[in-house]
N, C-alpha and C. Protein backbone atom coordinates (compact mmCIF):
# COMPACT_ATOMS: atom_id res chain seq x y z
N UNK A 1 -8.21 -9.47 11.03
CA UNK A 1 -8.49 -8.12 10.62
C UNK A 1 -9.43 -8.16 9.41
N UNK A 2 -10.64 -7.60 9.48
CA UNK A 2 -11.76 -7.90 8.63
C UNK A 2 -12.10 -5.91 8.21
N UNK A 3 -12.19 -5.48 7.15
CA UNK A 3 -12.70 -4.03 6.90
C UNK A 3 -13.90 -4.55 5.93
N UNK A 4 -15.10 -4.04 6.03
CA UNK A 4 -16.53 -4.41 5.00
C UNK A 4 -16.37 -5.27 4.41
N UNK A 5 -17.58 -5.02 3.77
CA UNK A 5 -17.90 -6.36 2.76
C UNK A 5 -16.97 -6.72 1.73
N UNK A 6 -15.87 -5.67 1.59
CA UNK A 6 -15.02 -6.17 0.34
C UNK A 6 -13.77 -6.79 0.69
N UNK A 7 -13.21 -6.97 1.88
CA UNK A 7 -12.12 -6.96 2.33
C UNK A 7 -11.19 -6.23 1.80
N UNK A 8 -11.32 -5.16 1.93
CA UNK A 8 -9.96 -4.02 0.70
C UNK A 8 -9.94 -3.27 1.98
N UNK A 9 -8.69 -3.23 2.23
CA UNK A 9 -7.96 -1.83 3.18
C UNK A 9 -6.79 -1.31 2.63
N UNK A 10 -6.76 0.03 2.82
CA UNK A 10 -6.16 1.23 2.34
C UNK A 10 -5.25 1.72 3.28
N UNK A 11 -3.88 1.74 3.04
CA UNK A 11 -3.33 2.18 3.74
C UNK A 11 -2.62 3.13 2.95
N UNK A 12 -2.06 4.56 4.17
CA UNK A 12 -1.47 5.73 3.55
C UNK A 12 -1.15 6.58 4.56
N UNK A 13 -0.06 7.29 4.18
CA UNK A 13 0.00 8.52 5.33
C UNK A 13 -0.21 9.67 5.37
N UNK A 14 -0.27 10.99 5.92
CA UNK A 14 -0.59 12.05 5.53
C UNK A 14 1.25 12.80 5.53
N UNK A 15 0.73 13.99 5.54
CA UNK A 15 2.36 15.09 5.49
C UNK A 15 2.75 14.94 6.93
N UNK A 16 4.30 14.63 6.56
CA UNK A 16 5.70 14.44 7.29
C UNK A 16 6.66 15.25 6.60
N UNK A 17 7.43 15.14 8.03
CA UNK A 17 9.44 15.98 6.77
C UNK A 17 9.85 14.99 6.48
N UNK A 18 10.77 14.87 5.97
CA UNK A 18 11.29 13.68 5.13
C UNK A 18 10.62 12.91 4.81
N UNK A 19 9.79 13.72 3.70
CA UNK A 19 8.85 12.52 3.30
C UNK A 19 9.12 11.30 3.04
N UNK A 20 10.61 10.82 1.60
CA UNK A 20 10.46 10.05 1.14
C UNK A 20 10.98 8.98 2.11
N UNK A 21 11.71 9.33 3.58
CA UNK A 21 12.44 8.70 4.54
C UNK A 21 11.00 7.97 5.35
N UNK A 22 10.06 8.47 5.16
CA UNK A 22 8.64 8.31 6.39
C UNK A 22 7.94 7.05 5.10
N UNK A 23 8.12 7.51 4.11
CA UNK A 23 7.19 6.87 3.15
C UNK A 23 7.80 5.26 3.07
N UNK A 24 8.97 5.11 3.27
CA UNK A 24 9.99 4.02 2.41
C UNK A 24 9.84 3.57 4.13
N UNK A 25 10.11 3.80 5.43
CA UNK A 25 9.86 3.51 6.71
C UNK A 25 8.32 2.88 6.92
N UNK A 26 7.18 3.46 6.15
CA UNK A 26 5.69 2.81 6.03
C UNK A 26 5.65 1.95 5.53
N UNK A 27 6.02 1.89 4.04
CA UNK A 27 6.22 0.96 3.06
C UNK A 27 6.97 -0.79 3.41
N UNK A 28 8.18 -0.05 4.20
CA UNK A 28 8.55 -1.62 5.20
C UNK A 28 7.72 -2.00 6.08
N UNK A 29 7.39 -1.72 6.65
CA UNK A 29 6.19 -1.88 7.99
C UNK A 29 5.32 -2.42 7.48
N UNK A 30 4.73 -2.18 6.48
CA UNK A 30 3.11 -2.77 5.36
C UNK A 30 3.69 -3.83 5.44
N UNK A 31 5.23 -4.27 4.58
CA UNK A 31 5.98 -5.06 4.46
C UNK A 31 6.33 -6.26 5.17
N UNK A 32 6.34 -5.78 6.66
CA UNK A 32 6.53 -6.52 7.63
C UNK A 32 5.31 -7.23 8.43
N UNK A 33 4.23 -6.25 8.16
CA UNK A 33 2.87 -6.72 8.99
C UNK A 33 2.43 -7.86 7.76
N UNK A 34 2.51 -7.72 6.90
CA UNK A 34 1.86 -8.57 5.41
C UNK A 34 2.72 -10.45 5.54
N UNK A 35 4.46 -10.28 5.74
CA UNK A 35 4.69 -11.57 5.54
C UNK A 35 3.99 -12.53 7.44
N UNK A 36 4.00 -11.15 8.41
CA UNK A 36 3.39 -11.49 9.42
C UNK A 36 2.22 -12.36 9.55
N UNK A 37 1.78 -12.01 8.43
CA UNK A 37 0.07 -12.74 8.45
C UNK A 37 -0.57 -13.11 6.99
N UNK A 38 0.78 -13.77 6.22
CA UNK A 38 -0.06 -13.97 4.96
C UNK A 38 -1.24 -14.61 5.07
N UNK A 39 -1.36 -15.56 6.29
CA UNK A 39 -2.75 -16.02 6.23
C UNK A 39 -4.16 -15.31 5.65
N UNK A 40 -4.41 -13.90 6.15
CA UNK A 40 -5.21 -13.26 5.98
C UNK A 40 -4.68 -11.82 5.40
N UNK A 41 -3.65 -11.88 4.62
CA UNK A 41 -3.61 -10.65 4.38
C UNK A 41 -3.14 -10.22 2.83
N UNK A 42 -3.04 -9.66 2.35
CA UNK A 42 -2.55 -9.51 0.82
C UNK A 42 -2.36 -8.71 0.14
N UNK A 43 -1.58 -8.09 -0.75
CA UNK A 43 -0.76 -6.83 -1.28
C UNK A 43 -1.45 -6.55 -2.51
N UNK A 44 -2.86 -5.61 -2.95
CA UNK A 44 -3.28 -5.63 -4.16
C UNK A 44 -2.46 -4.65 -4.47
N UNK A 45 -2.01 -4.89 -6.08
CA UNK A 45 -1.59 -4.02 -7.23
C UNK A 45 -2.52 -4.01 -8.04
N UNK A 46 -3.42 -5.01 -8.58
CA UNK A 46 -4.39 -5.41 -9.41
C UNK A 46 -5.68 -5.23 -9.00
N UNK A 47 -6.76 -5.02 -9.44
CA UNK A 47 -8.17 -5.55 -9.32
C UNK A 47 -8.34 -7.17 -9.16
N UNK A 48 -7.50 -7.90 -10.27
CA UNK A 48 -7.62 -8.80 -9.83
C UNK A 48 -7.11 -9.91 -8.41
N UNK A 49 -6.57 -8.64 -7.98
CA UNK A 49 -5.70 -9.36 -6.69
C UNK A 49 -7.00 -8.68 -5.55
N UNK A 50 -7.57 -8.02 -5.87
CA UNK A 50 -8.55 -7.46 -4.46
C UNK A 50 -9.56 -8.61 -4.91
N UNK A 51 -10.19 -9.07 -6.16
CA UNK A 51 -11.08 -9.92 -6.12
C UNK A 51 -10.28 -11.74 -5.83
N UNK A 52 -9.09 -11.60 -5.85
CA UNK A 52 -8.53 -12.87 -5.32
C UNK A 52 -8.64 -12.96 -3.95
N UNK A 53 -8.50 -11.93 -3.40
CA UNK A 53 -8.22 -11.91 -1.72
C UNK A 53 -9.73 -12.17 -0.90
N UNK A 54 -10.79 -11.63 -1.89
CA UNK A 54 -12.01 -11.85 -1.33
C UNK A 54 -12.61 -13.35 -1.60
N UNK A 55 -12.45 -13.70 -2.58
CA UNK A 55 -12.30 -15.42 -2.88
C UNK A 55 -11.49 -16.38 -1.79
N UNK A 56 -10.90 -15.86 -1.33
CA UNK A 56 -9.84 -16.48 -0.28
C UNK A 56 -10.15 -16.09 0.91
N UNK A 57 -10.89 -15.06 1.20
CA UNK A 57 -11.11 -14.83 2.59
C UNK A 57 -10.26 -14.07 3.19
N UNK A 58 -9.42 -12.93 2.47
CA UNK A 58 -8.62 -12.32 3.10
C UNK A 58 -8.11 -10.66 2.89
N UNK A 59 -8.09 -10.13 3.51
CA UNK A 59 -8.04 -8.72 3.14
C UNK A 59 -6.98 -8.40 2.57
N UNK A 60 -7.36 -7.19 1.40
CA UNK A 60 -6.07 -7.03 0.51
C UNK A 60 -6.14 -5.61 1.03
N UNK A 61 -5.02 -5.13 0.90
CA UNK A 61 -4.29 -3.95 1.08
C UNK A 61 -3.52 -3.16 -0.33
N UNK A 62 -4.13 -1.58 -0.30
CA UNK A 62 -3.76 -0.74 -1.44
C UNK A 62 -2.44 0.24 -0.90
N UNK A 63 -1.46 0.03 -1.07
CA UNK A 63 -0.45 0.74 -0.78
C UNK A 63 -0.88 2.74 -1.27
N UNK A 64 -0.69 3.43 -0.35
CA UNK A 64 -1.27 4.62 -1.21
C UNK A 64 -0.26 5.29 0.07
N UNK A 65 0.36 6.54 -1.22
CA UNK A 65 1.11 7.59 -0.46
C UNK A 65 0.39 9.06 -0.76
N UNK A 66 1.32 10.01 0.40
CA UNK A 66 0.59 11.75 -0.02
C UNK A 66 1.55 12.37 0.27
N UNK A 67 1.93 13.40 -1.21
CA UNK A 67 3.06 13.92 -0.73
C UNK A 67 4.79 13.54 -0.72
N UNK A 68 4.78 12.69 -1.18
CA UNK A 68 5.65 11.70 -1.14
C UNK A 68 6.58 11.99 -2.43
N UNK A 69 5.94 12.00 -3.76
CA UNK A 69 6.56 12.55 -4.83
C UNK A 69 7.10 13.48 -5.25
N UNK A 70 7.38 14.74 -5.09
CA UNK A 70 7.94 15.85 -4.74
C UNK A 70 8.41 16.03 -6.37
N UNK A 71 7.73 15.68 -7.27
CA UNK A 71 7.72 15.41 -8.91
C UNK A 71 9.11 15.07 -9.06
N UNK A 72 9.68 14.14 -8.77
CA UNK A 72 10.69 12.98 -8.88
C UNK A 72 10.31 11.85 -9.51
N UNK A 73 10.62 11.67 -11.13
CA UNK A 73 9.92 10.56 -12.22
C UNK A 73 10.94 9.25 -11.14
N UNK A 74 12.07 9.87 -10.48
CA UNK A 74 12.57 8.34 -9.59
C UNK A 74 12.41 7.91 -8.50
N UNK A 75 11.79 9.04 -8.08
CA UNK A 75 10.43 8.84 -6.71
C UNK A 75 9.47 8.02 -7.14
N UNK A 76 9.01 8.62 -8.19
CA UNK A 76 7.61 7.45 -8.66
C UNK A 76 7.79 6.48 -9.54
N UNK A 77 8.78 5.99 -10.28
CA UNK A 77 9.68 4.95 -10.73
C UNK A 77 9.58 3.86 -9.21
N UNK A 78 10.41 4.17 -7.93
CA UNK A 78 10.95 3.30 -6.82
C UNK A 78 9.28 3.34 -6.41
N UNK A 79 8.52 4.04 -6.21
CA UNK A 79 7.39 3.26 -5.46
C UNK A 79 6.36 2.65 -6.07
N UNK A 80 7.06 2.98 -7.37
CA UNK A 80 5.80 1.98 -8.05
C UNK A 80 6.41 0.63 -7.81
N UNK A 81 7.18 0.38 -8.04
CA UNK A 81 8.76 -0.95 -7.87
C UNK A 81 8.25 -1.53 -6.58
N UNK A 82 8.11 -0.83 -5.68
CA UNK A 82 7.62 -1.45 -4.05
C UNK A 82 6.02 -1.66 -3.95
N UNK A 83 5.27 -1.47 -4.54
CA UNK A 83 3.98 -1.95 -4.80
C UNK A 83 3.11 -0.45 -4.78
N UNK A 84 3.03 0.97 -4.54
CA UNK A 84 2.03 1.96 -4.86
C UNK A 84 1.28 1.99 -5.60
N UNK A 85 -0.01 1.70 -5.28
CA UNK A 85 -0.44 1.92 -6.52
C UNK A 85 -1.80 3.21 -6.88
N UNK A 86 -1.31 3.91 -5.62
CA UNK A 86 -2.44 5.48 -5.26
C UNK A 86 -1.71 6.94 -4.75
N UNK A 87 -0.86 7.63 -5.70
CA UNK A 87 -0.76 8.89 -4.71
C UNK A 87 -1.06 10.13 -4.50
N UNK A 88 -1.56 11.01 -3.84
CA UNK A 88 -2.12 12.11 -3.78
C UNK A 88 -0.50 13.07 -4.16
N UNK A 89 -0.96 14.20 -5.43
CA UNK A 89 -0.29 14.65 -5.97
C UNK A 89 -0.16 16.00 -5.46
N UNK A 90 -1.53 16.99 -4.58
CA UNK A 90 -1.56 18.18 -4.36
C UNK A 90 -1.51 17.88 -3.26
């Protein structure tokens, strides 16, 4: 799995009901496809982890939610904890 010249892919979902049930259900799945293929694949939190992954030859992935926070400081406490590091607030 190759996306442009940077190897950075973005993953995210749009609006669901139960959000935080759909979000934490994505979030495993990223989870599961990632130890699937560490070969080529990699969990940026950092800048420096998207420019590690391209040094290595392998695409990093930005965890990003929408909707998801429902202004819960322990909503966004737990997904920062699971790696988020993008969420659409409106």
């Amino acid at each position: 799995m190759k996306c442009g010249l940077s190897g950075f892919r973005n993953f995210f979902y749009a609006r669901e009901p139960r959000l935080h049930d759909v979000a934490m259900y994505l979030i495993d799945a990223f989870y599961q496809a990632l130890s699937l293929n560490e070969d080529k694949f990699t969990l940026a939190t950092k800048t420096d982890h998207i420019l590690r992954a391209k040094k290595e030859g392998k695409v990093s992935g930005l965890l990003s939610i929408e909707e998801a926070f429902l202004g819960s400081l322990a909503a966004l406490r737990m997904f920062y904890k699971l790696g988020v590091r993008a969420m659409r607030l409106t």
